[in-house]
Protein backbone atom coordinates (compact mmCIF):
# COMPACT_ATOMS: atom_id res chain seq x y z
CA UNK A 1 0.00 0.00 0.00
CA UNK A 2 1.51 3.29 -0.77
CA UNK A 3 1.32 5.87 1.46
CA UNK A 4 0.54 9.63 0.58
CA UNK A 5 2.89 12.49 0.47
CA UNK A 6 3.01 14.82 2.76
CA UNK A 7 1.66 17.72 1.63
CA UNK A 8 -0.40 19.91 4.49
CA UNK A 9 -2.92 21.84 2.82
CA UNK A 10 -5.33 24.53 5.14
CA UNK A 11 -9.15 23.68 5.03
CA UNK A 12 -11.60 25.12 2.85
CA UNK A 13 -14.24 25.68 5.28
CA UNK A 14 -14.60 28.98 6.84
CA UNK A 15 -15.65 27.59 9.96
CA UNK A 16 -13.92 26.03 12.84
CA UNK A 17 -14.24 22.97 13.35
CA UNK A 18 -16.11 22.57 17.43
CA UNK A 19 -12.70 22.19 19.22
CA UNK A 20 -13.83 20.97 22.76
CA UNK A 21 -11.65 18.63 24.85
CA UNK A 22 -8.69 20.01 25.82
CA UNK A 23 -9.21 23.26 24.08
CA UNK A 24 -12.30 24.01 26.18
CA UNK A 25 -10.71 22.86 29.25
CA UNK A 26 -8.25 25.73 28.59
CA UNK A 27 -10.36 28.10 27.41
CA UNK A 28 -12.81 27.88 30.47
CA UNK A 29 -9.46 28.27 32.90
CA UNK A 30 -8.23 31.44 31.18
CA UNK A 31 -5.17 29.70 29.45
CA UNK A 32 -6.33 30.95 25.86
CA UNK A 33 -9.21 32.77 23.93
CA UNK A 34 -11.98 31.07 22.71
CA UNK A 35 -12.22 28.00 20.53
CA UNK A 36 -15.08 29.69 18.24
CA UNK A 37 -12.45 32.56 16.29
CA UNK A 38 -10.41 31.42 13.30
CA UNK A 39 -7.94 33.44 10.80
CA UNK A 40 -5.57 32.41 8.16
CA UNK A 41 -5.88 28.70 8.80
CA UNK A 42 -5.48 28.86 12.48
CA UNK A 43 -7.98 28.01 15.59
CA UNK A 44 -7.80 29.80 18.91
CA UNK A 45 -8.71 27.79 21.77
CA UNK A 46 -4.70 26.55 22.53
CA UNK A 47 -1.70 28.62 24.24
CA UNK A 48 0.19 28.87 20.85
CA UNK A 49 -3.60 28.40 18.80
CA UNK A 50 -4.04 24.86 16.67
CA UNK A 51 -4.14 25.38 12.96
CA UNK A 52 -6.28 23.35 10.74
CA UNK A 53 -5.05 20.93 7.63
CA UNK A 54 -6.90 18.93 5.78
CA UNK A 55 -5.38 15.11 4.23
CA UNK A 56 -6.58 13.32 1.59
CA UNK A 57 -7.20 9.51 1.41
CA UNK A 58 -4.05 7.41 2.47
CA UNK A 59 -1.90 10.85 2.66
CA UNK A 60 0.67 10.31 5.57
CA UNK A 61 -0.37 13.36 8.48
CA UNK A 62 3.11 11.98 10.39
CA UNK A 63 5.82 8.86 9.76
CA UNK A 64 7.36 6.45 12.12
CA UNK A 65 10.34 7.85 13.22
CA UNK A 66 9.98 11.80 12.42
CA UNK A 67 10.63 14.29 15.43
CA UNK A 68 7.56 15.07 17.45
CA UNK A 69 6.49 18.51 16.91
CA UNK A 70 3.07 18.15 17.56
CA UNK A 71 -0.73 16.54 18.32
CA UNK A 72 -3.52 16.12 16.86
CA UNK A 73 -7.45 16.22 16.79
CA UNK A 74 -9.63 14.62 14.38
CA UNK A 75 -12.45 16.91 13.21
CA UNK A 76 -13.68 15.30 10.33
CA UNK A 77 -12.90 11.88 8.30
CA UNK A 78 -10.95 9.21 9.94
CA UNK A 79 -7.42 8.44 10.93
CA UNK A 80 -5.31 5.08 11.13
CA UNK A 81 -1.75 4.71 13.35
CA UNK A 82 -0.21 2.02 12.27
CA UNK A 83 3.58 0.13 11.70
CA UNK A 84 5.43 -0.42 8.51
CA UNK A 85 7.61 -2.88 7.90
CA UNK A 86 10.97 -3.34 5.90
CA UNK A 87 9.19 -6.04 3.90
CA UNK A 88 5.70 -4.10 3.45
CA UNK A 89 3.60 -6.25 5.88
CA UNK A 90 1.49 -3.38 8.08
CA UNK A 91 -0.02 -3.46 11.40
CA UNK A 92 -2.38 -1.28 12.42
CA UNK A 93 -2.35 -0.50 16.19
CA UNK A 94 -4.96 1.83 16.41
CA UNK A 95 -8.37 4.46 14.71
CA UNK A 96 -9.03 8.25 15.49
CA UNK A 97 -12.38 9.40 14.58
CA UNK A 98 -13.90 12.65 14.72
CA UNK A 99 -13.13 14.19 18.25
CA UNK A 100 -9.70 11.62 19.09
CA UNK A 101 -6.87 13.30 19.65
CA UNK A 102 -3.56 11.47 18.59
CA UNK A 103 0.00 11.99 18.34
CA UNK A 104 0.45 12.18 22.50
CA UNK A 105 2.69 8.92 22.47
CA UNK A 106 5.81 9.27 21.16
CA UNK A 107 9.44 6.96 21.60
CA UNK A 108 12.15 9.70 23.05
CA UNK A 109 11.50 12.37 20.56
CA UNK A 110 9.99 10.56 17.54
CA UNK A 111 7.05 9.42 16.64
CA UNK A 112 6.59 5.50 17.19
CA UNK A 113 3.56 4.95 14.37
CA UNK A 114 2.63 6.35 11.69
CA UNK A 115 -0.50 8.23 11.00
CA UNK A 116 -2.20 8.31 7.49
CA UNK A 117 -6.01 9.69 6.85
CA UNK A 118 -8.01 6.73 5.50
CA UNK A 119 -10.47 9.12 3.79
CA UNK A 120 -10.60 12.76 3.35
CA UNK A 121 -9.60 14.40 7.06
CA UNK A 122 -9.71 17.17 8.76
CA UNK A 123 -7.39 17.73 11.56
CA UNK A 124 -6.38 19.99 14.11
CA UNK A 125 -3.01 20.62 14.86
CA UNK A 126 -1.27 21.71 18.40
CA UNK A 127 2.37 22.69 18.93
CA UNK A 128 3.75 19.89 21.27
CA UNK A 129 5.21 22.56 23.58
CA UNK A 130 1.47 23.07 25.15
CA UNK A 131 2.28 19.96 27.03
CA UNK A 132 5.87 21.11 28.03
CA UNK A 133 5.30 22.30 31.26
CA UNK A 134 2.71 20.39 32.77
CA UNK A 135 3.66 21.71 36.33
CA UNK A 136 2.20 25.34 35.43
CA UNK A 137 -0.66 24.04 33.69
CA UNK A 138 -4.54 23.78 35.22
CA UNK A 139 -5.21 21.10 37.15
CA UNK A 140 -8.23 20.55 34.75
CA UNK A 141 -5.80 20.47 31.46
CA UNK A 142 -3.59 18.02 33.60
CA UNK A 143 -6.82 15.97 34.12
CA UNK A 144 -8.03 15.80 30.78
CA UNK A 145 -4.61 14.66 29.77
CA UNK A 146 -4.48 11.94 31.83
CA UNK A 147 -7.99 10.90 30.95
CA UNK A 148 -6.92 10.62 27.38
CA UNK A 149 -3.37 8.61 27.65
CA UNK A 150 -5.36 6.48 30.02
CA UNK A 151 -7.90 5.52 27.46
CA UNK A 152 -4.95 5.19 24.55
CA UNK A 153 -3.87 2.53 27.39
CA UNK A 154 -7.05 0.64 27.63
CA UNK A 155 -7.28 0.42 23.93
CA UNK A 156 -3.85 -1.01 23.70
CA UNK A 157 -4.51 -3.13 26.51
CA UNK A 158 -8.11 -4.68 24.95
CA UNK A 159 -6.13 -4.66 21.47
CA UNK A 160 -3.01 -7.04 22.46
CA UNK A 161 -6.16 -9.43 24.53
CA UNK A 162 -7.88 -9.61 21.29
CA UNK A 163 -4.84 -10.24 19.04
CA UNK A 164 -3.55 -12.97 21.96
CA UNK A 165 -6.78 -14.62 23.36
CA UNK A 166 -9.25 -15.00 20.43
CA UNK A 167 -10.10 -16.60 17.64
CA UNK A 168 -11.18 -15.19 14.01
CA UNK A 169 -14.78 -14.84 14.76
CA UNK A 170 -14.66 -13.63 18.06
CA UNK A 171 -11.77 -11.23 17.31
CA UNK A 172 -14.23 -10.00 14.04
CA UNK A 173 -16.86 -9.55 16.46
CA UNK A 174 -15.34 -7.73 19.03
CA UNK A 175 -14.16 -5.50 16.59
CA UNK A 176 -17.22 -4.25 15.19
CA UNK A 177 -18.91 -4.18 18.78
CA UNK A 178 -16.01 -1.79 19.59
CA UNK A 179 -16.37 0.31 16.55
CA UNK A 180 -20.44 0.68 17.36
CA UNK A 181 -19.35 1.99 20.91
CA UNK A 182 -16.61 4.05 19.46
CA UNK A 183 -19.03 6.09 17.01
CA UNK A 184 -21.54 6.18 19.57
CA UNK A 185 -23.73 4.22 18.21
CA UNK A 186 -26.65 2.24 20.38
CA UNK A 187 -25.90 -1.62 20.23
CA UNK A 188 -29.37 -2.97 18.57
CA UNK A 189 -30.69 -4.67 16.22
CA UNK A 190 -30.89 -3.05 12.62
CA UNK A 191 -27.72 -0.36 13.49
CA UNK A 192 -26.03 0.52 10.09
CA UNK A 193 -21.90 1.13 10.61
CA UNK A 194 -20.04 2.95 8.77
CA UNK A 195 -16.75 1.39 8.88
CA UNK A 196 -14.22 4.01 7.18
CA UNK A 197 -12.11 1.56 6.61
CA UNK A 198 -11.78 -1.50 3.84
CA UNK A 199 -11.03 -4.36 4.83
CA UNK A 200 -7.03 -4.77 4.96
CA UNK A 201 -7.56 -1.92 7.55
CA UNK A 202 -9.49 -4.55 9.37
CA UNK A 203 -7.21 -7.57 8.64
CA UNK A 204 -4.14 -5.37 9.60
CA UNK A 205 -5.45 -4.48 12.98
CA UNK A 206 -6.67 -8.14 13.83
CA UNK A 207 -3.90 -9.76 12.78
CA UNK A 208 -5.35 -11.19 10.07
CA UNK A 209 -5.33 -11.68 6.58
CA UNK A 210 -8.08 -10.13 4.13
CA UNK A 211 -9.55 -13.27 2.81
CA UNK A 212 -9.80 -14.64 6.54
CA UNK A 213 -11.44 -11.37 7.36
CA UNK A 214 -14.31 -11.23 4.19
CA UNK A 215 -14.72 -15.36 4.76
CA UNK A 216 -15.54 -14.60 8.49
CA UNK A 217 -17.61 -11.73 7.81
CA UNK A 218 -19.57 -13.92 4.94
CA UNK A 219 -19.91 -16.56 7.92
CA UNK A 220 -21.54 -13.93 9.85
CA UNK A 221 -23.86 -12.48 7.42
CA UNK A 222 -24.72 -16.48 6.62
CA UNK A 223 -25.49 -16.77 10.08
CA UNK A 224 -28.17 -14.11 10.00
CA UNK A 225 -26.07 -11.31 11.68
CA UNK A 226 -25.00 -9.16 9.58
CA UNK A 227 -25.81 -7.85 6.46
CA UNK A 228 -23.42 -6.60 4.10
CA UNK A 229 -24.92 -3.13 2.07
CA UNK A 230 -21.29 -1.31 1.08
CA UNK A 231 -17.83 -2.59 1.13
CA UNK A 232 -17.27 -0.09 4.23
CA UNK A 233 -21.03 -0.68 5.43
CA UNK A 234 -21.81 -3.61 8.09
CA UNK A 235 -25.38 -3.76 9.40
CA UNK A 236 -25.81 -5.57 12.45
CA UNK A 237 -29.08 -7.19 12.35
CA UNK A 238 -28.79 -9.56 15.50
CA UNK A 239 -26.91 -7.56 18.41
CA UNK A 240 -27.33 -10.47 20.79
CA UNK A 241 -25.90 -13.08 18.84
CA UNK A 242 -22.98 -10.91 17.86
CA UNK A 243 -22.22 -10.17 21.64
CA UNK A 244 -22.65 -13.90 22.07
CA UNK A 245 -20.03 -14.67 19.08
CA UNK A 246 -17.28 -12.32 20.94
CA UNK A 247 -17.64 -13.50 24.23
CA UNK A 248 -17.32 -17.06 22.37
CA UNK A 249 -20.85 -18.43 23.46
CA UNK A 250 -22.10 -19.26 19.85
């Protein structure tokens, strides 16, 4: 898979892009301005002000082993992190969608993964020296912070379970159970996903190879559990027996 130049070009839209998260934690403590305001490409709402860029599909945002300069938030579009190798195998470690931040775990002072758009993106971008000094920062930015490495951790920890403990179908499973709950979507019957990803994204974050991952997914769909509209669509007809097939009850 080739992976896109990179080439950071402002976004079109005149607006801003609803910054909250760490920007509003600032903002409320008197750190910065508001997150509304936006001129030549750049967002108020940080200490030094995030500027917006927008990728297009499979354009590289930052490689495996450049410096860290800075983070990032997804505003629109989707994001994958993800490890290349010398002999072009690929694993993906990880998704940002709309609202993520990533880009906050780094190896000494480069980046550890790289991060490509997987359709057209939006993102924000945030000089890494607002996390610098820590010690002079709000105890609400210092908060949030942790919140958000925290939940990096829990998805690393669930990812490495999934990868060591189960097999195709469960893995399969649990991964679109975890993509409903990361879009926010309700889990019940009849729920339409929107992937935004094909499915060597998927096989490269399970571990598994693409005709392993479209077999299982025809199993499923066989099965009366999915149903299969787009190549990036799943709908999930029976939540119950999905649950059942990732907890390895059916």
């Amino acid at each position: 898979m080739s992976i896109g130049t990179k080439v950071f070009k402002p976004a079109a839209s005149a607006q801003a892009p609803d910054m909250g998260g760490l920007a509003a934690i600032l903002g409320a403590n008197g750190m910065s301005g508001h997150a509304e305001s936006r001129a030549g490409g750049r967002v108020s709402g940080f200490p030094a002000a995030g500027a917006v860029f927008a990728f297009e599909r499979n354009q590289a945002i930052f490689s495996d082993g450049d410096p860290v300069r800075s983070f990032y938030k997804v505003t629109s579009g989707s994001v994958r992190l993800c490890k290349l190798f010398a002999d072009g195998r690929r694993q993906i470690a990880g998704f940002c969608f709309p609202g993520e931040y990533f880009g906050l775990a780094w190896q000494g002072s480069e980046y550890a993964l790289t991060a490509e758009a997987m359709s057209e993106t939006t993102v924000v971008r945030f000089p890494q020296h607002c996390l610098a000094d820590l010690d002079r920062s709000s105890a609400g930015f210092r908060s949030h912070l942790v919140s958000l490495l925290c939940g990096e951790l829990s998805l690393a920890q669930n990812h490495l379970l999934m990868l060591g403990r189960q097999t195709v179908k469960e893995r399969v499973a649990t991964f679109l159970l975890m993509m409903l709950d990361r879009r926010g979507q309700d889990r019940r019957d009849s729920v339409m996903l929107d992937l935004h990803m094909g499915r060597q994204d998927i096989a490269d974050y399970l571990g598994l190879t693409i005709e392993t991952v479209c077999r299982t997914i025809s199993d499923l769909k066989r099965a009366g559990i999915l149903g299969v509209p787009g190549p990036r669509e799943i709908l999930v007809k029976n939540i119950r027996l999905l649950q059942a097939t990732a907890n390895g009850e059916a």
